[in-house]
Every structure is written in C-alpha cells, then in structure tokens.
Protein backbone atom coordinates (compact mmCIF):
# COMPACT_ATOMS: atom_id res chain seq x y z
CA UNK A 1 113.37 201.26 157.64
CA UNK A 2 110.60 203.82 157.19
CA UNK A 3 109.12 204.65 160.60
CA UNK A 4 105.34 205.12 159.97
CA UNK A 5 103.98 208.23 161.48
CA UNK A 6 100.95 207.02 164.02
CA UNK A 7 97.76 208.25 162.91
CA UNK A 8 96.28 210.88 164.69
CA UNK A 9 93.14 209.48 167.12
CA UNK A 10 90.22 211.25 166.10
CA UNK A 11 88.14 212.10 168.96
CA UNK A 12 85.79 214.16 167.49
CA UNK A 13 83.32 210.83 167.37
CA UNK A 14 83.79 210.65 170.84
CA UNK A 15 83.07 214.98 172.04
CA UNK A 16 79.96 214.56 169.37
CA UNK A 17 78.55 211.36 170.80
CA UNK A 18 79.22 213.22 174.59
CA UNK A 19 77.40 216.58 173.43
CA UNK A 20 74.69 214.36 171.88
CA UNK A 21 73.97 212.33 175.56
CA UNK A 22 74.07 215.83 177.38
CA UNK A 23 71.70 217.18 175.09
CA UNK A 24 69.35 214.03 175.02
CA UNK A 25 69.36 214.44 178.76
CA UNK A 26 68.43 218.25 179.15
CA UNK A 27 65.89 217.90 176.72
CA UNK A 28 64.37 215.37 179.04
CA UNK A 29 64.67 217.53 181.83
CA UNK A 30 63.06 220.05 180.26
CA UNK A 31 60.04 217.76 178.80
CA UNK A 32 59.46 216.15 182.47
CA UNK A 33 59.96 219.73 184.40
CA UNK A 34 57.24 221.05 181.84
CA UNK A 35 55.20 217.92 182.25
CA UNK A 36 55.18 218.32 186.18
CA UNK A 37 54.23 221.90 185.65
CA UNK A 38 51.18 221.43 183.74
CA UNK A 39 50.03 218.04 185.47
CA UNK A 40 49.79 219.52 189.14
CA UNK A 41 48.42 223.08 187.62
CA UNK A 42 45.77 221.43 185.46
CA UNK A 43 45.09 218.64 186.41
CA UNK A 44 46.59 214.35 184.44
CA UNK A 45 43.36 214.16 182.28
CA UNK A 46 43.49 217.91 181.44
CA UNK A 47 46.97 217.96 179.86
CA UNK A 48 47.56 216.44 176.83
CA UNK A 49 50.89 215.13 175.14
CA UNK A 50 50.50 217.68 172.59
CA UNK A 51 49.92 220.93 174.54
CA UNK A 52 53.10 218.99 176.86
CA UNK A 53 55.25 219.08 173.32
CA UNK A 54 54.32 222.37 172.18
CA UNK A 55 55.43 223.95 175.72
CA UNK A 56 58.41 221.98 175.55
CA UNK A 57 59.27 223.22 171.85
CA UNK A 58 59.60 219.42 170.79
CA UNK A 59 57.36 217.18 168.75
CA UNK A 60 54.91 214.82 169.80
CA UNK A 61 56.76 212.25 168.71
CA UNK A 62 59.73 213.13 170.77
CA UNK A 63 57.48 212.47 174.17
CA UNK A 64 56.29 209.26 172.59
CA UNK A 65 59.55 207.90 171.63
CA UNK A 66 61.31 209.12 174.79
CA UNK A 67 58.45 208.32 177.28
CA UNK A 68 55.34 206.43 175.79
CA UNK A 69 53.06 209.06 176.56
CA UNK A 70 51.15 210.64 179.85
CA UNK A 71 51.68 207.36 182.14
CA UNK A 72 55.18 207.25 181.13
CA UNK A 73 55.70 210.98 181.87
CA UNK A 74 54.58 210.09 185.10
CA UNK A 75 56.98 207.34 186.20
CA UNK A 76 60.16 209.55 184.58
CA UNK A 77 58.85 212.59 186.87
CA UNK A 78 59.07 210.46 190.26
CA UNK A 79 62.52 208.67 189.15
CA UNK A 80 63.52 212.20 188.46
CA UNK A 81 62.75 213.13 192.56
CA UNK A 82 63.34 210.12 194.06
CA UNK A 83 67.49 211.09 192.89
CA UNK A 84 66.77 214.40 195.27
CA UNK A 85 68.67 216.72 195.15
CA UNK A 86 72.68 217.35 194.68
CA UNK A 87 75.29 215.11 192.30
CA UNK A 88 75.17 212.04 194.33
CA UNK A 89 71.44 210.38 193.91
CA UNK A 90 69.48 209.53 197.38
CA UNK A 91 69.41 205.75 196.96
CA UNK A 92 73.46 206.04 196.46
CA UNK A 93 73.72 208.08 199.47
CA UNK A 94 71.10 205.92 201.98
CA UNK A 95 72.88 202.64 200.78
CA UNK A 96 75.99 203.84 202.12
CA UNK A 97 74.47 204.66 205.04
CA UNK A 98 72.98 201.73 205.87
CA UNK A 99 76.15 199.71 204.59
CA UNK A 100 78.88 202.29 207.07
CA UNK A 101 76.91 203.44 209.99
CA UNK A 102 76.48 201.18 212.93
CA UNK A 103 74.30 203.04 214.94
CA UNK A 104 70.49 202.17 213.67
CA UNK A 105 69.32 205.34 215.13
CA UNK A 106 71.23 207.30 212.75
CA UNK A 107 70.56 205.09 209.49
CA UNK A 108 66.49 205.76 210.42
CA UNK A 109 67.54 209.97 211.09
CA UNK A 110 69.13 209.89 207.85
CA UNK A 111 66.22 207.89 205.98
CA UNK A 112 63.86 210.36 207.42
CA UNK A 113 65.61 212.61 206.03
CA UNK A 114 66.02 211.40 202.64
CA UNK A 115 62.57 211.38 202.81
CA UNK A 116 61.88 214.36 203.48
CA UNK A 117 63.70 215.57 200.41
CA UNK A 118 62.71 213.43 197.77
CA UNK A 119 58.80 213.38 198.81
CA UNK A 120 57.95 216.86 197.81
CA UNK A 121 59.66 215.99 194.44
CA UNK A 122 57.58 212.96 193.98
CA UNK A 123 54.52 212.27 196.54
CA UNK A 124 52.33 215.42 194.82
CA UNK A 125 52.93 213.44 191.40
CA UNK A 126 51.64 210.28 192.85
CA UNK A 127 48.57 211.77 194.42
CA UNK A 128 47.94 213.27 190.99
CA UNK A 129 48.23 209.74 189.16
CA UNK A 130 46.17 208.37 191.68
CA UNK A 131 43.35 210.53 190.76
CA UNK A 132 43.55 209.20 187.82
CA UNK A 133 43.80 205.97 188.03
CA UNK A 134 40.74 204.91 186.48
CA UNK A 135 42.64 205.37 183.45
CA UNK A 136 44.05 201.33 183.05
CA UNK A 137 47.53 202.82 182.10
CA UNK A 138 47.99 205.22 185.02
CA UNK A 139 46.59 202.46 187.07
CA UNK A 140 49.29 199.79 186.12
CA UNK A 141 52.01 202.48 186.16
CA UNK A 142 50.97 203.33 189.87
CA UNK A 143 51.54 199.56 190.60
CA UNK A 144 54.06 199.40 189.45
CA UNK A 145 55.72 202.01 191.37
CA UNK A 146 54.60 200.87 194.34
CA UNK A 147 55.78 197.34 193.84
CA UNK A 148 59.52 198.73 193.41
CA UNK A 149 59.01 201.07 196.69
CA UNK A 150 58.18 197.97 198.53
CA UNK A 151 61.43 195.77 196.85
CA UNK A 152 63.65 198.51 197.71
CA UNK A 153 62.12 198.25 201.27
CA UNK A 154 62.78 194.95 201.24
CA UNK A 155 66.47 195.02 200.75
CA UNK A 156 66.63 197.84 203.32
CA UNK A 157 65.12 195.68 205.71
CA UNK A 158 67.88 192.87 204.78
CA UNK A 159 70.69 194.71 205.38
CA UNK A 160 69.54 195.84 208.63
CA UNK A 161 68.58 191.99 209.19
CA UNK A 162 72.46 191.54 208.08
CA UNK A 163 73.71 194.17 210.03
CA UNK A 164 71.96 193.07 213.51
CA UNK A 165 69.42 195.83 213.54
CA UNK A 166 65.90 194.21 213.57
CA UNK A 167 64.25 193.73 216.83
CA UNK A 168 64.14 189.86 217.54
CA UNK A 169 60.47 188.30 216.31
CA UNK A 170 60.20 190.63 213.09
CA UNK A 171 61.32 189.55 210.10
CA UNK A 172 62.68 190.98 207.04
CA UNK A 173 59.31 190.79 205.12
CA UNK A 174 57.43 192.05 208.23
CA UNK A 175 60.41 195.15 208.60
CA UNK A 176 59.95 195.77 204.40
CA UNK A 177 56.20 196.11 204.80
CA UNK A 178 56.17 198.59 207.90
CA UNK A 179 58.79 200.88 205.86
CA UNK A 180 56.96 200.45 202.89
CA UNK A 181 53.72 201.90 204.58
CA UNK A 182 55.53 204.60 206.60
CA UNK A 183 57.08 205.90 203.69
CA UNK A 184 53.53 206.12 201.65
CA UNK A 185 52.52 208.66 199.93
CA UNK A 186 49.22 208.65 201.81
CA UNK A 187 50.90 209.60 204.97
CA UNK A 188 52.71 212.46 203.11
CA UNK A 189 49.08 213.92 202.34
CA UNK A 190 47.45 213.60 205.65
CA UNK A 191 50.57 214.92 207.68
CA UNK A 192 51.90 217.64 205.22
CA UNK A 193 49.27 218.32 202.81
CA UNK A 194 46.63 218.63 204.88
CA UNK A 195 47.79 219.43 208.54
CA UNK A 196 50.52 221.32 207.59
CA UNK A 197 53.60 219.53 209.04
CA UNK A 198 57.06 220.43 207.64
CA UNK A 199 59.21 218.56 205.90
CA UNK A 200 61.73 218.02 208.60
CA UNK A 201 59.13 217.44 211.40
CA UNK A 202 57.38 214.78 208.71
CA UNK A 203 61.03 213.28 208.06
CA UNK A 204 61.59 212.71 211.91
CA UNK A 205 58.42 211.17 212.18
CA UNK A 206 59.69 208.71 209.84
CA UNK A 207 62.74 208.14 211.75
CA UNK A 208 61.00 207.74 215.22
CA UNK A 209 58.49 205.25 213.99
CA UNK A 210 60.69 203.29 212.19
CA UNK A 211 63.44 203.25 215.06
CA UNK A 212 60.33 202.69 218.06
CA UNK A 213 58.88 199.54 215.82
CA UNK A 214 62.07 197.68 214.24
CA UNK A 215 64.84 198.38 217.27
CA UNK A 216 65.38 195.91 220.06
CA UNK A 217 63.85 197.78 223.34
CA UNK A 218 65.93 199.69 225.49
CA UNK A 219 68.55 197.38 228.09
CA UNK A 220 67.57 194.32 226.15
C-alpha cells in the first residue's frame, strides 16, 4: 500500500500573523509615546488628532480606529505606565506580592514602590486630563479611571482582609478607600510636583501611611 507523504505544515500563516501583532503593537507605542509628548508640551486642547497622526507618520484614521480619538489616547497612555517598567507588568508583580509575602510591612514597601515607578509614567497624564475635563469625554474617561483605581484597591484590600492583615474595626471597603486616596494623583502633585519630593521618598510615604493606618498596633 502506497504510504502518503504528510503534507508539509505551512507556518508561514502563523510568522505573518506574529510579525503583523508585533507591528500593530509598536505602532501603538509609537502613536501613544508621540501623543504623551505633545499633550504635556502643549497642552490636551492644543493638540489635535491630526497634528498627533502626522508626527506619528500614520493616518487619522489609524488613531481613530485604534483609540477613538484624544480621550482614548489618554486612557491607552496611563495603561501604558501603570505596566512600569521591565517584562513583567506592575499589577503581575504586586499581586504576587501580596499573594507570597507574609510580612504586611513588606507588601506596603513594595506597593510604595510600585508606586513610585508607575506614577511618573501616568500621574502627569492625569493632571493634564483633568485640566481638561470640561470637555464631557475627558471628563467620563477620568471617571472612569478612577473607578478602576478604586476596584483594584478594593481587591488589594481583600486579600490583605484574607491574608490577616487589616487592623481589627476597618473593613475591606474602609482599607480600599484609604489606598485609593493615598495613591491619588493629587497627592503625587502636592508632594512631588510642587515640593519637590523624590520618587522614592514619595513611595515610602505611601508605604508608612498605609502600614501606620491598616496594621494592627504594635504588641496587640
């Protein structure tokens, strides 16, 4: 019996579909890196989609289709910081803190860190947008954003309930809401922008507060 030769697999499909993603996603870098550029040198209202495009060497269609325009440029550039830096995004790395350490103290050090490194990425942007918030779109987009700060708080705050953490009387709403303020961008402004704290001193900050007001006290 004729033994059929097997046909060959053709993985060209699958290197041009690869190449395609890796592509699609520099481009994007390169639109929301240009974006970023242009918004904190001239201002949200003063750049435009098109003068954003034509920097970018892309259409305006392109941003449209990719993002939806300024407001959507906006939310890409802060999920773009809030990864930080490295292969491994923050979020990855701070929920395996908080799921592997068992010393609080350290989970807080190492959130005050993470914020430290992800809020000069992001907190200038949202200053920016909140300028311009009078503009409905930038407005909702802002909400938005701070509605899923204060939901990632909150499961924080859980697994530290989970975990044993939280100082008896506060609960995991109450924990959510004090990490949710510490970790505002308005704080960023008045500590680094304006009196000129470091990063690192501004991350520790972070990590003392939060430790002082969700730890059980000293010997008890």
């Amino acid at each position: 019996m004729e033994q059929k030769t097997p046909a060959p697999v053709n993985t060209r499909r699958r290197y041009d579909s690869s190449g395609r993603r890796e592509r699609a996603r520099q481009t994007r870098d390169q639109i929301t890196g240009i974006a970023k550029e242009m918004f904190l040198a001239d201002g949200y209202a003063a750049t435009t989609v098109a003068a954003i495009a034509a920097a970018a060497h892309v259409s305006v269609e392109t941003i449209y289709k990719g993002f939806g325009g300024k407001p959507g440029l906006v939310r890409a550039i802060i999920e773009k910081g809030l990864a930080g830096e490295g292969p491994v995004p923050a979020e990855q790395r701070s929920d395996h803190i908080r799921d592997t350490e068992p010393d609080p103290r350290r989970i807080f050090a190492a959130w005050g860190a993470f914020t430290a490194e992800v809020g000069p990425r992001v907190f200038p942007i949202l200053q920016l947008a909140r300028d311009a918030a009078s503009d409905p779109e930038v407005a909702a987009t802002l909400e938005e954003i701070s509605a899923a700060r204060l939901a990632r708080m909150t499961v924080n705050a859980a697994g530290l309930a989970t975990a044993g953490h939280l100082r008896p009387g506060i609960t995991v709403s109450q924990a959510a809401d004090i990490m949710w303020a510490i970790n505002s961008p308005e704080l960023f402004e008045l500590l680094v922008l304006h009196r000129g704290w470091t990063y690192e001193r501004y991350g520790q900050l972070i990590a003392q507060v939060l430790a002082s007001t969700l730890l059980p006290a000293p010997g008890t």
